[in-house]
Protein backbone atom coordinates (compact mmCIF):
# COMPACT_ATOMS: atom_id res chain seq x y z
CA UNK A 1 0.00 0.00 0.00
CA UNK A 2 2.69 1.82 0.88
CA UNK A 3 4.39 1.97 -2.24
CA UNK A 4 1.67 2.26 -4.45
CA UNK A 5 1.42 5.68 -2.50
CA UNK A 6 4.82 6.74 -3.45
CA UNK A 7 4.07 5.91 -6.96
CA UNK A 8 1.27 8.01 -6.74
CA UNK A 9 2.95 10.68 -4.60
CA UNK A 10 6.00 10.49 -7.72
CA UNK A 11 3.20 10.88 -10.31
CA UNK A 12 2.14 13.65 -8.78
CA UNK A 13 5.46 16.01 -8.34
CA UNK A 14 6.09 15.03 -11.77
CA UNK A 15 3.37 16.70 -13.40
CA UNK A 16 3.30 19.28 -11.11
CA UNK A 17 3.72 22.80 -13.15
CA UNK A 18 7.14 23.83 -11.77
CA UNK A 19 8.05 20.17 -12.99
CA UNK A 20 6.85 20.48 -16.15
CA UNK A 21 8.08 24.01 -16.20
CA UNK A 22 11.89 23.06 -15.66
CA UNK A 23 11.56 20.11 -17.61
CA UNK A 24 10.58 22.56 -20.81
CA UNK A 25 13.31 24.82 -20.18
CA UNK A 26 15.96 22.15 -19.89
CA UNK A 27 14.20 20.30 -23.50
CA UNK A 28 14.32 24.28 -24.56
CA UNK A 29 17.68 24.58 -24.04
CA UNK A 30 18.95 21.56 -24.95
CA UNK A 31 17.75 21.88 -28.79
CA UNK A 32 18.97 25.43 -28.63
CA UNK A 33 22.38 23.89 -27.80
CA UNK A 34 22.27 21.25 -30.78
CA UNK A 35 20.98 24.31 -32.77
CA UNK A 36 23.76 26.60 -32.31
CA UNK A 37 26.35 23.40 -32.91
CA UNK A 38 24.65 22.87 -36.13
CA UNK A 39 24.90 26.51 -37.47
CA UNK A 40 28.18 27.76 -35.85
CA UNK A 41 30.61 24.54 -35.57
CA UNK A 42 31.86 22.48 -37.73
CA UNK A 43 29.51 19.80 -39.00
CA UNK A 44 29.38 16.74 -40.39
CA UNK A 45 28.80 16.50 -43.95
CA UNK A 46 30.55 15.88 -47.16
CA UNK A 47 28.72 17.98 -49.54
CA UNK A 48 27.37 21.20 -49.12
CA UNK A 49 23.55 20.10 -49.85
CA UNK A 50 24.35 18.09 -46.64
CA UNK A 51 26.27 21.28 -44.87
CA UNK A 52 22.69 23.28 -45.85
CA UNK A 53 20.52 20.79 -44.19
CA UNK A 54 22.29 20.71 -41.27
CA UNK A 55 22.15 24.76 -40.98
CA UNK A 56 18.44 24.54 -41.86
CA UNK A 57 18.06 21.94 -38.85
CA UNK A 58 19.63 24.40 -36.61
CA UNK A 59 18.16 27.30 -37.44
CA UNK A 60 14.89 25.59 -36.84
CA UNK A 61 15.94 24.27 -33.50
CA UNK A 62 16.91 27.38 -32.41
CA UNK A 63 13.56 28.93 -33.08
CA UNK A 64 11.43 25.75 -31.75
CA UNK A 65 13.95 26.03 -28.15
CA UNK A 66 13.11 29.98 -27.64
CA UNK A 67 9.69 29.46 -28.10
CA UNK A 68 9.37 26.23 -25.79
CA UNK A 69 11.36 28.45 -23.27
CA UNK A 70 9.42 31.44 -23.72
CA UNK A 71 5.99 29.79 -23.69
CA UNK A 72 7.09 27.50 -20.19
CA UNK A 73 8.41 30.45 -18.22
CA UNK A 74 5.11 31.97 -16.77
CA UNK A 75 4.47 35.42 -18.66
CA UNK A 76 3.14 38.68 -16.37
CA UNK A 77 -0.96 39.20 -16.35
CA UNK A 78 -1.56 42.46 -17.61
CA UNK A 79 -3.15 44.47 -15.45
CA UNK A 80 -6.76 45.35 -17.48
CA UNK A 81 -7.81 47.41 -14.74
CA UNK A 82 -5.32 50.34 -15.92
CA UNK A 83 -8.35 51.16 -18.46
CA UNK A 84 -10.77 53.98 -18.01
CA UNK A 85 -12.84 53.36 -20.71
CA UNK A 86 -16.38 52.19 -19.66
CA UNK A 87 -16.99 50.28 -22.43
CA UNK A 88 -13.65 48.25 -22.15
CA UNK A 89 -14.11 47.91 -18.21
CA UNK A 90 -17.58 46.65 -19.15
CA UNK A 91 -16.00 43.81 -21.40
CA UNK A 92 -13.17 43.30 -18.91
CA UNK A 93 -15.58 42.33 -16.47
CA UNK A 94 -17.40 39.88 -18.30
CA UNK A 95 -13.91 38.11 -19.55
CA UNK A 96 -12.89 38.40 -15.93
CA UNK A 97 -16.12 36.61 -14.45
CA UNK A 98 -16.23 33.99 -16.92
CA UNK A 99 -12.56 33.09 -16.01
CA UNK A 100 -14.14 32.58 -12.36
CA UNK A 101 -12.29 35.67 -11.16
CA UNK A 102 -15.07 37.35 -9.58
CA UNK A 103 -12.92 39.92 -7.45
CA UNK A 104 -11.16 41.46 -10.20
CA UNK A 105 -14.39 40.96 -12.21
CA UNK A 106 -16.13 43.24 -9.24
CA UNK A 107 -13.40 45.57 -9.72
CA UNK A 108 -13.66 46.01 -13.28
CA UNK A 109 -17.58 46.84 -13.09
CA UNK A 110 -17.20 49.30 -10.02
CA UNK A 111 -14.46 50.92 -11.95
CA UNK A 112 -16.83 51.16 -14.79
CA UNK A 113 -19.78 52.73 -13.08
CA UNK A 114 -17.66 55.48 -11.51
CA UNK A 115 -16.02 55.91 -15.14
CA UNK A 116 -19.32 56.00 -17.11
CA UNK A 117 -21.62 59.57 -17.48
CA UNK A 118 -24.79 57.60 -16.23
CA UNK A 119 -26.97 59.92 -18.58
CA UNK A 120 -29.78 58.54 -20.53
CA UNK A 121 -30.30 58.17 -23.98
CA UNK A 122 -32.92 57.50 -25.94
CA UNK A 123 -31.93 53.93 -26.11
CA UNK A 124 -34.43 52.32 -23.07
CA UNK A 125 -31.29 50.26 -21.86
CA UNK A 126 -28.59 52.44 -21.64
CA UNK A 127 -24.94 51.40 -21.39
CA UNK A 128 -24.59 52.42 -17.90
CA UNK A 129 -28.13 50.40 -17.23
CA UNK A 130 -26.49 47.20 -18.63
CA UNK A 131 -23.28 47.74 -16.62
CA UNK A 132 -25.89 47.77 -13.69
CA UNK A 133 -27.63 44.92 -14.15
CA UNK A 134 -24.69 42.79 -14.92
CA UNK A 135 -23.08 43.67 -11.91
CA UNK A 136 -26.18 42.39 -10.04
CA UNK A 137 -26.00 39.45 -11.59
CA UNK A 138 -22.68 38.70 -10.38
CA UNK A 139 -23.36 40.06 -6.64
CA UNK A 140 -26.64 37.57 -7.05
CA UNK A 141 -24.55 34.64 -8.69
CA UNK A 142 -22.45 35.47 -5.13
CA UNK A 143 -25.23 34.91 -2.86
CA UNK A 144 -24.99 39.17 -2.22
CA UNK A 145 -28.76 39.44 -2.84
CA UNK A 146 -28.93 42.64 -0.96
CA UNK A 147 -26.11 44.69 -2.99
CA UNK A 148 -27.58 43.08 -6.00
CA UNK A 149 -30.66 44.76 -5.39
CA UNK A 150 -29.16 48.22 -5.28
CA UNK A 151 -27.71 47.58 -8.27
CA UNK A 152 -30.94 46.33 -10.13
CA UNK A 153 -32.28 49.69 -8.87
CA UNK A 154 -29.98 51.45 -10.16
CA UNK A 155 -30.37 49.69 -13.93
CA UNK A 156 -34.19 50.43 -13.82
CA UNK A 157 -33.45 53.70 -12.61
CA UNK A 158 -30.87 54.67 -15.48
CA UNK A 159 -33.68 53.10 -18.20
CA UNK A 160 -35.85 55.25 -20.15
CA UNK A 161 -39.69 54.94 -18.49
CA UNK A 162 -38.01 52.20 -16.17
CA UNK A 163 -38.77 49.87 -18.26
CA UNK A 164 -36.24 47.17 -18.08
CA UNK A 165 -38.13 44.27 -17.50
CA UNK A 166 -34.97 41.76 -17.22
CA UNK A 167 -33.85 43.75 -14.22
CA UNK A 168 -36.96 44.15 -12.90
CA UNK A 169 -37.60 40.19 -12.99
CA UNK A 170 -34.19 39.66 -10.98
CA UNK A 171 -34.58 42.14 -8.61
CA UNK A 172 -37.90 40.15 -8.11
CA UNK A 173 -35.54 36.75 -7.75
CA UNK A 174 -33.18 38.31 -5.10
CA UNK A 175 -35.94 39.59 -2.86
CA UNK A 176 -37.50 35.91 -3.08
CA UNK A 177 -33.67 34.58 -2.10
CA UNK A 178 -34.09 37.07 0.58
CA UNK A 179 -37.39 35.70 1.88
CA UNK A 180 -39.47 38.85 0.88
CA UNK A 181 -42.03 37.13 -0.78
CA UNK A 182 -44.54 40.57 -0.83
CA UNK A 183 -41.94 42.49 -2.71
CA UNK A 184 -40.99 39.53 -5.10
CA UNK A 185 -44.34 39.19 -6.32
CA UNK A 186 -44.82 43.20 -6.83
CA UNK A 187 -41.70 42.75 -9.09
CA UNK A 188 -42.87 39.72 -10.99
CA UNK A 189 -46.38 41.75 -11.76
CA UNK A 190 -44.06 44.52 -12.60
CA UNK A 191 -42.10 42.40 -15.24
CA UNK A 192 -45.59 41.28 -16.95
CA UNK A 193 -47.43 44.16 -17.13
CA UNK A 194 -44.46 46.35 -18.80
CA UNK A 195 -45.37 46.42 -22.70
CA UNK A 196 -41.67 45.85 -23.46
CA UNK A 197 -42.28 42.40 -21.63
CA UNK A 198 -41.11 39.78 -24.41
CA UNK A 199 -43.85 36.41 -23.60
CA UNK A 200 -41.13 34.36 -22.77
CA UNK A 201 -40.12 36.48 -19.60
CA UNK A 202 -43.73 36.95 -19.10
CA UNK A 203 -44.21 33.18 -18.88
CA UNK A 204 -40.75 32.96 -16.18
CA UNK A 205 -42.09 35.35 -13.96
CA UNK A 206 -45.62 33.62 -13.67
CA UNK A 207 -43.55 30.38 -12.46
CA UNK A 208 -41.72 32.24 -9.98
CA UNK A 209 -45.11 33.85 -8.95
CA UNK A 210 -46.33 30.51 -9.10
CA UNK A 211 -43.33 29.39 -6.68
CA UNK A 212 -43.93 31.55 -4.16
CA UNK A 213 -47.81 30.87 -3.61
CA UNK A 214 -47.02 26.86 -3.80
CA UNK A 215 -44.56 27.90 -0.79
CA UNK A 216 -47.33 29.50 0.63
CA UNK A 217 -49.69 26.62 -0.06
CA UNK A 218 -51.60 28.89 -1.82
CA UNK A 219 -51.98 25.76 -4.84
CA UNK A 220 -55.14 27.24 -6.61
CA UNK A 221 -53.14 30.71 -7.42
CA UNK A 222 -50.03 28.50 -8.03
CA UNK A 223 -51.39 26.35 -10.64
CA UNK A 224 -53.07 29.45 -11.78
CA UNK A 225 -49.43 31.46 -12.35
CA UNK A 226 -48.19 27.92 -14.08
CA UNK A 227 -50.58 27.71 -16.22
CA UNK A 228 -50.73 30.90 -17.44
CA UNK A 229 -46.71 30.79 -17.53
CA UNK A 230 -47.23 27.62 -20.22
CA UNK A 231 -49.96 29.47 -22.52
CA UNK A 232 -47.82 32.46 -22.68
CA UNK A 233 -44.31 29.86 -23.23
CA UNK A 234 -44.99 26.29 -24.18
CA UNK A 235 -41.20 25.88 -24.40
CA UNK A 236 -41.22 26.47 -20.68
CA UNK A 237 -40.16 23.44 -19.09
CA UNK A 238 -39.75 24.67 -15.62
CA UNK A 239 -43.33 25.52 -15.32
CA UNK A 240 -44.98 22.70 -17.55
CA UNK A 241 -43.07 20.16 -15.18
CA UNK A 242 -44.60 22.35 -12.31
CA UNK A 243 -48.33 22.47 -13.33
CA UNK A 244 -48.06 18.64 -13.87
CA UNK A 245 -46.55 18.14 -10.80
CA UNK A 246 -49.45 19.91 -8.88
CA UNK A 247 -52.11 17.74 -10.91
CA UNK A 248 -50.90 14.81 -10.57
CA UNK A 249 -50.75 15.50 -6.48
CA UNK A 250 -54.60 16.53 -6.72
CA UNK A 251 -52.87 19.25 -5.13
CA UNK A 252 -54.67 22.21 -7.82
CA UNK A 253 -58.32 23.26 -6.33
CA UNK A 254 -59.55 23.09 -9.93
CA UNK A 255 -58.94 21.95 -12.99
CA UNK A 256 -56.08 22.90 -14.84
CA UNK A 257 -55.92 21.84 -18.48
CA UNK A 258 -52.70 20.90 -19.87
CA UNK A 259 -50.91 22.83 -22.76
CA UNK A 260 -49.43 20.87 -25.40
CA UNK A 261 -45.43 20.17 -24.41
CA UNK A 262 -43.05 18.04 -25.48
CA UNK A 263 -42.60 17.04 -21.90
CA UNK A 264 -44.58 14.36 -21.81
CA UNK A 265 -42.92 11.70 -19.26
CA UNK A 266 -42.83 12.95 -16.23
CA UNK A 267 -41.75 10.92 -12.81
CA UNK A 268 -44.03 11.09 -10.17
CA UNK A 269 -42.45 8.36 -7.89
CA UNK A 270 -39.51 10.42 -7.55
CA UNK A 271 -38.61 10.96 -3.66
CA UNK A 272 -40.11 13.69 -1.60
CA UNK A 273 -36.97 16.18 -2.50
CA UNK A 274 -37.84 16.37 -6.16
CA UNK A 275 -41.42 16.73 -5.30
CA UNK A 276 -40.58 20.76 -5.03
CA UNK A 277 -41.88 23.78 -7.05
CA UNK A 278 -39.21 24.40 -9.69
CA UNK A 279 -37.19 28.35 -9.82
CA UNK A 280 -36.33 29.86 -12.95
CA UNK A 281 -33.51 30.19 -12.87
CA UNK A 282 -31.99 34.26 -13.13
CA UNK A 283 -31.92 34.76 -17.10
CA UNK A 284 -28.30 35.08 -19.04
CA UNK A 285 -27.09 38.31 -20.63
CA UNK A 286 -27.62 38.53 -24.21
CA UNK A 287 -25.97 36.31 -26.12
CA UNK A 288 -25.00 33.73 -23.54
């Protein structure tokens, strides 16, 4: 047993980084060494077609060596932050939080929001809105529902007319995280009576409304919300599996007809734990 752990103990230094590292730099060097025999010493070779090769066969050693070194030895991260362009910031952020960096991704969007004018345009999300709002959906993403409310705020807030229905919906989402089930549903109402309300957010805030009254045992209302989240989204899994779920409990206080879905199957044995109302989950950024 004891051995097979210092097998796996060897395996494990060597392909550690600063292993692999050194051994690159000594491979590096080494065919930089051959290289430079090749080209500058005398070499082996009776005609000069075989004298050519050789230098060719150097040269290209030489090149392949600096570039093994160069691309081993770890290279400086540029520092991104020095930027004080609000648009770059903006993208910097993104990049940053999609790498999992999330403190220099917080840095990049604070940075951005004292950099950027904050006027309005006639545009009804403006670029400072957007920064906004995808800041708050990195403070929600870490569990910091109550700074990611101020920052939702300040989206809608920076929108023409306030009408920024995305925001509105997640700043719905973190006061439901929060436990402020009141203010969660004013939200949700908020996101689908807004004209600029595509159906398909329309339909995700009716299953988080529907969510909350299935917490509250309030099942009529909740099959209510899921149904009318289906009619307005029949690609809405979340709440089609919901207002199945409910029906096939008996738990509905009237009868809820079924859209058309391709969901068809759906397990009602599972264990108790499954057996719970389903969240949207907070909506991507555009193009993600």
């Amino acid at each position: 047993m004891n051995s097979l752990q210092e097998i796996v103990d060897s395996a494990s230094i060597l392909l550690s980084p600063p292993f692999l590292i050194v051994l690159g730099v000594i491979f590096g060097l080494s065919a930089l060494l051959g290289g430079i025999k090749l080209v500058f010493l005398e070499v082996k070779g009776e005609t000069p077609s075989e004298k050519r090769n050789a230098l060719i066969l150097g040269c290209v050693l030489i090149l392949i060596a600096l570039g093994m070194i160069n691309g081993m030895i770890p290279q400086p991260r540029p520092n991104l932050l020095q930027s004080n362009d609000p648009e770059q910031l903006f993208i910097f952020a993104q990049g940053y939080e999609s790498q999992g960096d999330f403190n220099l991704s917080k840095q990049a969007y604070e940075k951005a929001l004292r950099n950027s004018s904050g006027n309005r345009s006639q545009n009804p999300q403006t670029q400072n809105a957007q920064i906004w709002y995808s800041y708050g959906l990195l403070l929600s993403k870490l569990g910091e529902h109550k700074s990611a409310i101020d920052a939702y705020k300040n989206a809608i807030a920076a929108t023409v007319n306030q009408a920024f229905p995305e925001a509105w919906r997640q700043k719905g989402f973190s006061y439901q995280a929060l436990g402020d089930y009141p203010t969660a549903l004013d939200c949700y109402d908020k996101v689908i009576t807004l004209p600029t309300t595509p159906n398909s957010l329309k339909s995700i805030a009716w299953n988080d409304k529907g969510w909350i009254y299935e917490l509250s045992k309030n099942y009529q209302d909740a099959g209510n919300a899921y149904l009318q989240a289906n009619i307005l989204d029949q690609n809405n899994s979340y709440a089609f599996t919901n207002l199945n779920r409910l029906n096939q409990q008996g738990l509905a206080n009237q009868p809820t007809r079924l859209p058309t879905s391709p969901l068809t199957i759906i397990n009602v044995t599972a264990p108790p734990s499954s057996l719970q109302p389903i969240l949207m989950p907070p909506p991507q950024r555009n193009g993600q």
